[in-house]
C-alpha atoms as a PDB file:
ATOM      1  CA  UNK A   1       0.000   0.000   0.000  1.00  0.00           C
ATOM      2  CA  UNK A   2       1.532   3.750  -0.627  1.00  0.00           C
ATOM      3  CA  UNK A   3       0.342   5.667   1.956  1.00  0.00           C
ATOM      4  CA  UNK A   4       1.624   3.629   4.558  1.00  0.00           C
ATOM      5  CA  UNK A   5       4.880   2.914   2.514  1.00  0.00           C
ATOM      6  CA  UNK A   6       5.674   6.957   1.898  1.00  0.00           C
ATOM      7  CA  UNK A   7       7.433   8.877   4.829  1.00  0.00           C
ATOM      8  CA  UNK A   8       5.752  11.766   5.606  1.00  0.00           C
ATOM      9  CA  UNK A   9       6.031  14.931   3.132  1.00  0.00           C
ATOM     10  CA  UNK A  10       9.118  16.958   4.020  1.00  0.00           C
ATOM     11  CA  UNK A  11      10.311  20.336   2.328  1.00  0.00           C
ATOM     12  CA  UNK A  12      12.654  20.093  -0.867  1.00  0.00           C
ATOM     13  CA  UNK A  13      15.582  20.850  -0.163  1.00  0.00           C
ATOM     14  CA  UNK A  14      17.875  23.434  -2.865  1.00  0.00           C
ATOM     15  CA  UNK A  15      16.555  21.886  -6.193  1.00  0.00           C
ATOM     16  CA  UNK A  16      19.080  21.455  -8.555  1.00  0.00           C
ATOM     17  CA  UNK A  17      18.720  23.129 -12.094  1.00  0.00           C
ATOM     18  CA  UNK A  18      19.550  21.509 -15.097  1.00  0.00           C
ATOM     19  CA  UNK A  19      18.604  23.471 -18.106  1.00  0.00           C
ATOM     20  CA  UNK A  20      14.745  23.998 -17.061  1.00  0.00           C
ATOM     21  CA  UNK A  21      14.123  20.912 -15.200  1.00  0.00           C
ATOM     22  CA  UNK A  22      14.104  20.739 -11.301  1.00  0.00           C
ATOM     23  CA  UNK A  23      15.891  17.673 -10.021  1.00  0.00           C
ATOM     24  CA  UNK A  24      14.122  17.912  -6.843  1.00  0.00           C
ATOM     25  CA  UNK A  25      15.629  15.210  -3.782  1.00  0.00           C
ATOM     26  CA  UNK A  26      12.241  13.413  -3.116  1.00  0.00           C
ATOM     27  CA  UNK A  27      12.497   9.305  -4.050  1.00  0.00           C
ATOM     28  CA  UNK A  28      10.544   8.135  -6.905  1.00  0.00           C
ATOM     29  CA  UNK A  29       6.952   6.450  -6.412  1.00  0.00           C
ATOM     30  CA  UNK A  30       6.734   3.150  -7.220  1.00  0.00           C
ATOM     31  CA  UNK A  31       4.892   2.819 -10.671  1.00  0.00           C
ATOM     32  CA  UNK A  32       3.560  -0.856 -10.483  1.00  0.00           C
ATOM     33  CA  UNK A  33       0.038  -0.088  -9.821  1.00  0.00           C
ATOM     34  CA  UNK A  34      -0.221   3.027 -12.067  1.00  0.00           C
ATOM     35  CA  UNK A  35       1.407   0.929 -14.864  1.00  0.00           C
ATOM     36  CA  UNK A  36      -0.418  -2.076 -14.429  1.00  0.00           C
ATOM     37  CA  UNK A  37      -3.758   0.042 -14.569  1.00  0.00           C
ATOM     38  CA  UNK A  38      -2.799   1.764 -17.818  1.00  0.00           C
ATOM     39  CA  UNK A  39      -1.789  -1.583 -19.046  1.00  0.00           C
ATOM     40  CA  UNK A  40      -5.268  -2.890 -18.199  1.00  0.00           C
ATOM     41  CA  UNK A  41      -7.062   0.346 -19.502  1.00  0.00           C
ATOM     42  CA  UNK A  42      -5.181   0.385 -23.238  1.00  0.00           C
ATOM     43  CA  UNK A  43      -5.307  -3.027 -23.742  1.00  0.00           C
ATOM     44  CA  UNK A  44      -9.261  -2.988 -23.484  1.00  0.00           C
ATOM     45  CA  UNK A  45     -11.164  -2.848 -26.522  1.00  0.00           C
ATOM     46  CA  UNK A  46     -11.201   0.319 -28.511  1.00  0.00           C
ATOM     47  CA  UNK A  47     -14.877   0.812 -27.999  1.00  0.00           C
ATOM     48  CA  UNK A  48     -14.825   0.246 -24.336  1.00  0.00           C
ATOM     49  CA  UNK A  49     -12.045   3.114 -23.909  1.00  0.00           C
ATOM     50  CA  UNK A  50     -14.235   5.178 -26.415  1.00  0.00           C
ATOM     51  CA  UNK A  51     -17.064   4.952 -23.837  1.00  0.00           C
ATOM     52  CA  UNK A  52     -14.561   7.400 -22.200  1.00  0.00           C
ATOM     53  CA  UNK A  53     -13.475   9.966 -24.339  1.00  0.00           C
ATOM     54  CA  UNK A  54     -13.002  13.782 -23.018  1.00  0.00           C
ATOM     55  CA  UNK A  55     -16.179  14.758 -24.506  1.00  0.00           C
ATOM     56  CA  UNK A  56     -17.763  12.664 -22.055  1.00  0.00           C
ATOM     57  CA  UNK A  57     -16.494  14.550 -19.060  1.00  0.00           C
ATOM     58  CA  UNK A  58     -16.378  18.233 -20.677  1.00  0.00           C
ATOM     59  CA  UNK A  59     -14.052  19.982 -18.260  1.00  0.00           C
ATOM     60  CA  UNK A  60     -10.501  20.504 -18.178  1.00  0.00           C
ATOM     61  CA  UNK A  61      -8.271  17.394 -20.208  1.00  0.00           C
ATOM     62  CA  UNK A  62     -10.361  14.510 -18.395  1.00  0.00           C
ATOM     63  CA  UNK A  63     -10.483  11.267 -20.522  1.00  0.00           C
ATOM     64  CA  UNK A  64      -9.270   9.412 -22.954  1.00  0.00           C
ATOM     65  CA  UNK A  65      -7.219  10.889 -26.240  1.00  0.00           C
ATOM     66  CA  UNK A  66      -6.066   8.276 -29.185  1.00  0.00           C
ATOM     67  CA  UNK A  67      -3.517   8.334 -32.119  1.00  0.00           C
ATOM     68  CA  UNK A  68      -5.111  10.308 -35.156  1.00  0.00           C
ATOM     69  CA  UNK A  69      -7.785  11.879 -32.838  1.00  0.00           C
ATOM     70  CA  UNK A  70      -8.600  15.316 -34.103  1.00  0.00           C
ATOM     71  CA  UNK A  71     -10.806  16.874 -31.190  1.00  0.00           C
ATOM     72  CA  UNK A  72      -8.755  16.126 -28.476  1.00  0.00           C
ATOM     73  CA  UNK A  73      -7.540  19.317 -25.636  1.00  0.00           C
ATOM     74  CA  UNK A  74      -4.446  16.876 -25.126  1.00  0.00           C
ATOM     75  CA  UNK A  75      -2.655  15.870 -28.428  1.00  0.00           C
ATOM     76  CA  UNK A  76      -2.345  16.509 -31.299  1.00  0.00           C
ATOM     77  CA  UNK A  77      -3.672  14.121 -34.411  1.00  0.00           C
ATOM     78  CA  UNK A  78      -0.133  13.353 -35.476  1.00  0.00           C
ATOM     79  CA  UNK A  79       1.239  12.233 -31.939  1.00  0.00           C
ATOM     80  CA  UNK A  80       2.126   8.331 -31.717  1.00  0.00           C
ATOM     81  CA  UNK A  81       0.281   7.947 -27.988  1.00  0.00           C
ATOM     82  CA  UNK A  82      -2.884   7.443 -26.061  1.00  0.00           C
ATOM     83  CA  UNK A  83      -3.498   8.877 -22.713  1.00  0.00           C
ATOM     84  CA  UNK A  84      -6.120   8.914 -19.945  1.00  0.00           C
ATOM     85  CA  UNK A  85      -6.312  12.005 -17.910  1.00  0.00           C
ATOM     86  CA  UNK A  86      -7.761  12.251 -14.712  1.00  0.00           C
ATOM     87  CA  UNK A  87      -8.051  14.610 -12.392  1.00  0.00           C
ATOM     88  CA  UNK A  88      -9.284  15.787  -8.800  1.00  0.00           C
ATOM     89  CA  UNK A  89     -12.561  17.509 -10.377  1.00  0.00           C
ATOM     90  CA  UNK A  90     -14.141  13.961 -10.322  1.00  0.00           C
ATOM     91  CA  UNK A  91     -14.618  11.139  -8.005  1.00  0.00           C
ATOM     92  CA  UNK A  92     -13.161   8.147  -8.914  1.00  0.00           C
ATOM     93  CA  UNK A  93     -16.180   5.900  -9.343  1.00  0.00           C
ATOM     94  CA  UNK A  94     -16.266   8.446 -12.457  1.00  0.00           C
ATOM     95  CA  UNK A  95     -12.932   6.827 -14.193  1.00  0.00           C
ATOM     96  CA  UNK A  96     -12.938   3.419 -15.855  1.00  0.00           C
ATOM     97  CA  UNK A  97     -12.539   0.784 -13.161  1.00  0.00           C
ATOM     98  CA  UNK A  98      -8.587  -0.062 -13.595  1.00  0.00           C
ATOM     99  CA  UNK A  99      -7.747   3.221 -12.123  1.00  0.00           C
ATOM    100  CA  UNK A 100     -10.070   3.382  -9.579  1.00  0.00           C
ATOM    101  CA  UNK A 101      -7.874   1.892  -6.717  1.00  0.00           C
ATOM    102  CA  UNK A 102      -4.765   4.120  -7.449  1.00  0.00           C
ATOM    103  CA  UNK A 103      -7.434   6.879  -7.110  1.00  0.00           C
ATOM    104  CA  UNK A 104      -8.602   6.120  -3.966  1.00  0.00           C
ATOM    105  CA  UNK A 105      -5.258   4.770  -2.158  1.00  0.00           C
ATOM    106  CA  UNK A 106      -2.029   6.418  -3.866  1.00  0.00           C
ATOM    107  CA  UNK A 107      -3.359   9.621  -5.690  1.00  0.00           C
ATOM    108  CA  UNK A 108      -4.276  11.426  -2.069  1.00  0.00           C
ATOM    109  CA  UNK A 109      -1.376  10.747  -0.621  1.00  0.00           C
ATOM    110  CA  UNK A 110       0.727  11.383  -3.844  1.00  0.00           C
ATOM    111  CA  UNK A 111      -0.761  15.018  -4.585  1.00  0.00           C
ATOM    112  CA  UNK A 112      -0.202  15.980  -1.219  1.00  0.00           C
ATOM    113  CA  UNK A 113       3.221  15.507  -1.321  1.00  0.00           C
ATOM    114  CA  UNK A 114       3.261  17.498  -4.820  1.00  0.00           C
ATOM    115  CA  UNK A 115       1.649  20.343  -2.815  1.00  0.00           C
ATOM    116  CA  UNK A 116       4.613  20.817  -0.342  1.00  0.00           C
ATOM    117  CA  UNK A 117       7.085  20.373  -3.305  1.00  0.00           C
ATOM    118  CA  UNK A 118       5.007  22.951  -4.905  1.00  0.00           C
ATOM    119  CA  UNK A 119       4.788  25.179  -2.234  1.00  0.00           C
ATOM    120  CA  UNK A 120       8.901  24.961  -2.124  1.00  0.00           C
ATOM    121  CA  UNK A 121       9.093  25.788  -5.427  1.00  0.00           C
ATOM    122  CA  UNK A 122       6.764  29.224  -5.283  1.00  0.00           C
ATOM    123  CA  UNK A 123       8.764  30.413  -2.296  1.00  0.00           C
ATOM    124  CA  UNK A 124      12.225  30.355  -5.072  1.00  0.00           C
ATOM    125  CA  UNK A 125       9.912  31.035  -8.378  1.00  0.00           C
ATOM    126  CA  UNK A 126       6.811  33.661  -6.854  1.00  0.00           C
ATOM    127  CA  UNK A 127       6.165  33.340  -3.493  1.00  0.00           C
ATOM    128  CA  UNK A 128       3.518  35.867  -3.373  1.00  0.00           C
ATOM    129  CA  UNK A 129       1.501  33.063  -5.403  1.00  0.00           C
ATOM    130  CA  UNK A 130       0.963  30.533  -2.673  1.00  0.00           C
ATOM    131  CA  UNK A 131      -2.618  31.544  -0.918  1.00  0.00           C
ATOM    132  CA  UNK A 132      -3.779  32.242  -4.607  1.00  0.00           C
ATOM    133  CA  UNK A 133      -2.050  28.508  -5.091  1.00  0.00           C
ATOM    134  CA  UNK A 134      -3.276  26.590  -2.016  1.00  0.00           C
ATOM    135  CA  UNK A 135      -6.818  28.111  -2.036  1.00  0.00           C
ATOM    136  CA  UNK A 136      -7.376  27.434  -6.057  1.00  0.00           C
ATOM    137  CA  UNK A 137      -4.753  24.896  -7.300  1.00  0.00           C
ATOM    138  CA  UNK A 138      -5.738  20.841  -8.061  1.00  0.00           C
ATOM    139  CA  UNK A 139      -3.614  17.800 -10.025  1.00  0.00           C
ATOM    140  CA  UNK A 140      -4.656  16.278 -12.940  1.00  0.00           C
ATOM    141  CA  UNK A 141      -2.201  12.844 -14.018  1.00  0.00           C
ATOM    142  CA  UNK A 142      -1.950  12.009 -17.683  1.00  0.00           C
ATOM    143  CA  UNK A 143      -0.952   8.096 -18.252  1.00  0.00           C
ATOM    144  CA  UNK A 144       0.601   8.244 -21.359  1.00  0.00           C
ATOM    145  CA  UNK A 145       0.832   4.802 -23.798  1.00  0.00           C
ATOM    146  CA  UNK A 146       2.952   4.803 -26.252  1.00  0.00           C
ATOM    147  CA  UNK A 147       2.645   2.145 -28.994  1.00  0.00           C
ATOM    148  CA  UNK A 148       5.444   0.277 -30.776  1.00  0.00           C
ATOM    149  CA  UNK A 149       6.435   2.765 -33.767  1.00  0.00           C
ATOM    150  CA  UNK A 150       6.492  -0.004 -36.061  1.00  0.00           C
ATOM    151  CA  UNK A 151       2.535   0.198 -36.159  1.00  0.00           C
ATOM    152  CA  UNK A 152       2.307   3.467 -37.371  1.00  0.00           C
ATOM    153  CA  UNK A 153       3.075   4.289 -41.216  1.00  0.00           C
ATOM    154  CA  UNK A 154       4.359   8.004 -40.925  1.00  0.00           C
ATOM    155  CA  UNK A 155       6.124   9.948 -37.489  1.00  0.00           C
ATOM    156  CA  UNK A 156       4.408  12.915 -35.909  1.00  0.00           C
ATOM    157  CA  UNK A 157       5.648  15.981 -36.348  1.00  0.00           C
ATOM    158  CA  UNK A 158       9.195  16.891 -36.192  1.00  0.00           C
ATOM    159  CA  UNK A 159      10.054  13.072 -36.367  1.00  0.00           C
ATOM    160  CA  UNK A 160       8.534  12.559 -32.337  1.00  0.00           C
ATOM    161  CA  UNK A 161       6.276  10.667 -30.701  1.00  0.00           C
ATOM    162  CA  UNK A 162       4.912  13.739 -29.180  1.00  0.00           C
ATOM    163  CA  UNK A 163       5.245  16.881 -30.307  1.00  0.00           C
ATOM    164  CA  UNK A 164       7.246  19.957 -29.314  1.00  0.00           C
ATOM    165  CA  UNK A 165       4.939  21.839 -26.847  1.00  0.00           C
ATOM    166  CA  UNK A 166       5.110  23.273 -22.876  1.00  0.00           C
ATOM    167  CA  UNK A 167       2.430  22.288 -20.972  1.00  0.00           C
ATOM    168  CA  UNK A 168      -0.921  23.707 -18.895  1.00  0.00           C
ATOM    169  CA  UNK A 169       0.271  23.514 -15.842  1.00  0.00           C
ATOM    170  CA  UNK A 170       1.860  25.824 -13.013  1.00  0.00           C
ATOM    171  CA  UNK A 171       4.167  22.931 -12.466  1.00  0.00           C
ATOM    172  CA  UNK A 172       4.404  19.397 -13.905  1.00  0.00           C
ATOM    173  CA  UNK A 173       5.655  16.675 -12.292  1.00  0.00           C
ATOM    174  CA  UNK A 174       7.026  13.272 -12.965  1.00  0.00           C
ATOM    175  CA  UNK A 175       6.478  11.077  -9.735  1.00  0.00           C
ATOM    176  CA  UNK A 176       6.979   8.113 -11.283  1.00  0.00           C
ATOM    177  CA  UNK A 177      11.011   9.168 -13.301  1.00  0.00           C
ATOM    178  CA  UNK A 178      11.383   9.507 -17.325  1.00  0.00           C
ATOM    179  CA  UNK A 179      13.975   8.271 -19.513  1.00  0.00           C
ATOM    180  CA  UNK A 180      16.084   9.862 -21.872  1.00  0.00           C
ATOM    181  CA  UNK A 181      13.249   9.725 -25.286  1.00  0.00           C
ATOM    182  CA  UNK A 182      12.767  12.797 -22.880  1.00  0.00           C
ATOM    183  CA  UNK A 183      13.792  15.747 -24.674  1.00  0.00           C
ATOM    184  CA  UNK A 184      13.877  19.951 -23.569  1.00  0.00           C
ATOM    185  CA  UNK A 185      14.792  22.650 -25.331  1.00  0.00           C
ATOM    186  CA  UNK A 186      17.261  25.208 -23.489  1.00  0.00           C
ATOM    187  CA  UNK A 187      16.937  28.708 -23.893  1.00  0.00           C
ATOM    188  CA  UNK A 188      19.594  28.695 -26.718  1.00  0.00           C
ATOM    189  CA  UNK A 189      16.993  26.098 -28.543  1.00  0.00           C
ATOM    190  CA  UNK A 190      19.244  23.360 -28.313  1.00  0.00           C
ATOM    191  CA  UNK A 191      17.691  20.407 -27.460  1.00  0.00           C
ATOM    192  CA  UNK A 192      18.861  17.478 -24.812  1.00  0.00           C
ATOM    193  CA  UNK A 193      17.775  14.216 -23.503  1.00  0.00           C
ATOM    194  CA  UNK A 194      16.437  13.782 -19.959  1.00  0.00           C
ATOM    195  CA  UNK A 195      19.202  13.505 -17.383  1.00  0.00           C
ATOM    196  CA  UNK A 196      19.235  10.100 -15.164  1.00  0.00           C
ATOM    197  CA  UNK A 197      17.303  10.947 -11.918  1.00  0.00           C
ATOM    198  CA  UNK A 198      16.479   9.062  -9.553  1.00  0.00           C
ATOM    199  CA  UNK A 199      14.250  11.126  -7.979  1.00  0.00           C
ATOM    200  CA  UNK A 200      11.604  12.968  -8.745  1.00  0.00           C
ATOM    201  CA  UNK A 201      11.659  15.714 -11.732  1.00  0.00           C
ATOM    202  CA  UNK A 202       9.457  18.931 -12.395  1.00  0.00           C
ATOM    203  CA  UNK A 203       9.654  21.803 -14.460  1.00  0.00           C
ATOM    204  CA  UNK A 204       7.604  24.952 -15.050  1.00  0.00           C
ATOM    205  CA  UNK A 205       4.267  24.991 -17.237  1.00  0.00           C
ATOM    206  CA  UNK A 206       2.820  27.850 -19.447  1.00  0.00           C
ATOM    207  CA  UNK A 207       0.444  28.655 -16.191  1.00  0.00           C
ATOM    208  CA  UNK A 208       3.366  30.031 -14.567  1.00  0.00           C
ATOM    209  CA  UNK A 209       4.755  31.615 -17.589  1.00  0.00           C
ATOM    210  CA  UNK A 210       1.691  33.475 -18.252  1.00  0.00           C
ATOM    211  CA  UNK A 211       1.096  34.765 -14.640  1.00  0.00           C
ATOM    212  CA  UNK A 212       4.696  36.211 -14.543  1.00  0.00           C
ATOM    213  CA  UNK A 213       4.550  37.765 -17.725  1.00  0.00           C
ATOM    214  CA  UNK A 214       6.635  35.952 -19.191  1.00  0.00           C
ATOM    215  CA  UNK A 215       9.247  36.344 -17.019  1.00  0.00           C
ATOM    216  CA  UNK A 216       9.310  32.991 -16.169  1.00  0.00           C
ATOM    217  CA  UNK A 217       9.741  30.391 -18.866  1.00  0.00           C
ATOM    218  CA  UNK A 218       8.090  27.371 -19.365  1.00  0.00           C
ATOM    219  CA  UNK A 219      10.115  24.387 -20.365  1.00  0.00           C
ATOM    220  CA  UNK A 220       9.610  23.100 -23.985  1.00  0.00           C
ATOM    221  CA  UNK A 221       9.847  19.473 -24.196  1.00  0.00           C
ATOM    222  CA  UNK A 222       8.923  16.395 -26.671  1.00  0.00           C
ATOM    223  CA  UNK A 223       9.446  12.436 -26.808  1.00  0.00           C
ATOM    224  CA  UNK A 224      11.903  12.016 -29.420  1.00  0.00           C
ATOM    225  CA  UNK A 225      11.161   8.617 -32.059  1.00  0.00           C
ATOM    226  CA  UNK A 226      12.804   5.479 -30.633  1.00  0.00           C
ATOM    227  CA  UNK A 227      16.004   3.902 -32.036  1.00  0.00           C
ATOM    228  CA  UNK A 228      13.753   0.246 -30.680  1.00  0.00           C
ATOM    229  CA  UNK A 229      10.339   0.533 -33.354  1.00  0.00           C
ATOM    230  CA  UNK A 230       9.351  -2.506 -31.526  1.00  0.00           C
ATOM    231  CA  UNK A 231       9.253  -0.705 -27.906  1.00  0.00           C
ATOM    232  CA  UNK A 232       6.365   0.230 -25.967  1.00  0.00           C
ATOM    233  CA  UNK A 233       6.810   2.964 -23.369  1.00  0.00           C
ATOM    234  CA  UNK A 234       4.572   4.195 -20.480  1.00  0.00           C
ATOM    235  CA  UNK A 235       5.159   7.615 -18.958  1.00  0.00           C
ATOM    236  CA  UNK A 236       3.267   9.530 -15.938  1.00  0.00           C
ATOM    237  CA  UNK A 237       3.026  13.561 -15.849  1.00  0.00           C
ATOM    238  CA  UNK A 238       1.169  15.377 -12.963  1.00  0.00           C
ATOM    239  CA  UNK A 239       0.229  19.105 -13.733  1.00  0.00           C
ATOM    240  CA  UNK A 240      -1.070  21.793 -11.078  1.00  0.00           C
ATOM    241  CA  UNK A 241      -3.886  23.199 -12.199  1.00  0.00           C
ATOM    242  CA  UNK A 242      -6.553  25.586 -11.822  1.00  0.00           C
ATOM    243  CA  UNK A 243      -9.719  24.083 -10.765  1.00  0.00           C
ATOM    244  CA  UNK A 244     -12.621  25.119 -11.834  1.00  0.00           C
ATOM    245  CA  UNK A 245     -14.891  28.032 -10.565  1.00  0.00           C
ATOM    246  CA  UNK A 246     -11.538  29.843  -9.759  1.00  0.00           C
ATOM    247  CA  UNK A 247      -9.553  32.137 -11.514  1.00  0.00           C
ATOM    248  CA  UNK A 248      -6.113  33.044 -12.601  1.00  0.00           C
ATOM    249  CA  UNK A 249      -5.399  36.791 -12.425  1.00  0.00           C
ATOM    250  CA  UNK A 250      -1.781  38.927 -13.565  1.00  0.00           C
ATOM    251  CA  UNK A 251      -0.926  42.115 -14.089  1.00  0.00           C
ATOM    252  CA  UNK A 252      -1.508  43.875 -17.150  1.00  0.00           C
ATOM    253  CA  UNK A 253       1.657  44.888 -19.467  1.00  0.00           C
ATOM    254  CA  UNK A 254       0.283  48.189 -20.007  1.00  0.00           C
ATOM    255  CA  UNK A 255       0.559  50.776 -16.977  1.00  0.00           C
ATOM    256  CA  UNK A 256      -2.724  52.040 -15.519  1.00  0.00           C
ATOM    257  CA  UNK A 257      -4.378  49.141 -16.652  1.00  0.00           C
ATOM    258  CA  UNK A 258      -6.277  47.140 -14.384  1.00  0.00           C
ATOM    259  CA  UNK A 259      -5.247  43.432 -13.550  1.00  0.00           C
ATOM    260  CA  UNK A 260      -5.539  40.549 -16.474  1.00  0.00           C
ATOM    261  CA  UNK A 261      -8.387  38.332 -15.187  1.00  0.00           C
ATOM    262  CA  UNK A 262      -9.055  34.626 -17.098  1.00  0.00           C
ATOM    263  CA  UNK A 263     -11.569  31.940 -15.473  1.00  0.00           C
ATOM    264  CA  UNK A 264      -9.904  28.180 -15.501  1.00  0.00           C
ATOM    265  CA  UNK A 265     -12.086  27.465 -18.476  1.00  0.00           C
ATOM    266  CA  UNK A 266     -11.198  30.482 -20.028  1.00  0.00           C
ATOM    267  CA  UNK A 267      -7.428  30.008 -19.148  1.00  0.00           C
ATOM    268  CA  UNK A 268      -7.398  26.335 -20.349  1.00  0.00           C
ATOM    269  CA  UNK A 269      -8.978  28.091 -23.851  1.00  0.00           C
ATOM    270  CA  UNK A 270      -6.489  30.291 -24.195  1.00  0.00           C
ATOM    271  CA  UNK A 271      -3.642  27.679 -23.169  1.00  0.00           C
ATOM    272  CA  UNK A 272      -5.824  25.427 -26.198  1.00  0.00           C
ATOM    273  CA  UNK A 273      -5.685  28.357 -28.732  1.00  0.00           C
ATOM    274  CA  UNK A 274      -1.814  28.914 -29.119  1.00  0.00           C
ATOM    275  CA  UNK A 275      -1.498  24.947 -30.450  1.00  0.00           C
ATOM    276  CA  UNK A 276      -2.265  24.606 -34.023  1.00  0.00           C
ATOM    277  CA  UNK A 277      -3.627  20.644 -34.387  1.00  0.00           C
END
């Protein structure tokens, strides 16, 4: 069982910067159960997975996304992956029933760990974020499949199994590690593989860039093709996220000007409208 197998949440301690990821010092989760439920989920039959696609839960990135899918908030059409996305919006007698035990005994004890990490990480990126943070901020996990290559006739863009892109979040997360198909781009846009880690890794999202301005970056990353076309691989991102009925709120770039104001639907819109799929 996780929660009685995790020590209790301490602070991070001086994360370590490489390029724009955060080596932070927290162990890695085990994966078993959150890779033996994804296993489960993507090996059902298409139509039972289809019975929960995104439009079927209508807020935020909840649900499933597939290879060649044109409506989804999560991918785009060309990326070689599926993914399930869920979320603390919805209970977990909502999800399809693989995940439902990691939902109920290792995602509470998992996000609150991510909160304390979190909450280290606004006191070195903008403190002045944290009651804004702790009073409006949730986690949303995306299980990510990704298929042998050798099924799939052309690449995605870019010659990746997922596009080039920074994601929704304030922070993401990787509880779970990544491996080096891992790719960011530095702020000379030179690219580089994921360093080894044995701990956890996180890195900032486009939330954070937008409420500093711009002032703070958020790291653009991709999953390179695989040198293996017969490999599967499994990966596990958590983003911070606004929930909904809250709002996200910077100043404006022009003086005088009253404060920049978006709703999390209307943030997660706007985050939606700078990807062309």
């Amino acid at each position: 069982m996780y929660v009685g197998d995790r020590p209790a949440a301490q602070p991070v301690t001086a994360p370590v910067l490489d390029g724009g990821l955060i080596l932070t010092d927290i162990p890695l989760w085990p994966a078993t159960p959150m890779l033996a439920a994804t296993r489960e989920f993507m090996q059902s039959a298409m139509s039972s997975r289809c019975r929960y696609l995104q439009k079927c839960y209508g807020l935020a990135f909840d649900g499933y996304s597939h290879c060649g899918q044109v409506d989804s908030t999560h991918q785009a059409p060309g990326d070689l992956l599926h993914t399930f996305v869920y979320s603390d919006i919805y209970p977990p007698e909502r999800y399809p029933p693989p995940f439902q035990p990691c939902l109920r005994q290792q995602w509470p004890a998992l996000t609150r760990q991510l909160q304390t990490l979190e909450v280290s990480l606004l006191a070195a990126y903008r403190e002045d974020l944290r009651p804004w943070y702790q009073q409006s901020v949730g986690h949303m996990m995306s299980a990510n499949y990704y298929p042998p290559q050798r099924q799939f006739s052309a690449a995605a863009a870019g010659n990746t199994r997922l596009s080039a892109h920074p994601d929704v979040s304030l922070f993401t997360v990787f509880p779970f590690g990544l491996d080096s198909a891992f790719e960011y781009e530095d702020a000379l846009g030179q690219w580089h593989p994921a360093p080894a880690a044995d701990t956890m890794v996180a890195f900032p999202g486009y939330l954070l860039e937008w409420l500093s301005g711009g002032r703070i970056k958020a790291l653009n990353h991709r999953v390179r093709l695989d040198a293996d076309a017969a490999r599967e691989r499994y990966s596990f991102a958590v983003f911070s996220i606004p929930m909904p009925g809250t709002t996200v709120s910077r100043a404006s770039p022009t003086p005088g000007q009253p404060r920049q104001q978006l709703t999390a639907q209307g943030y997660f819109e706007h985050y939606g409208s700078l990807w062309d799929y």
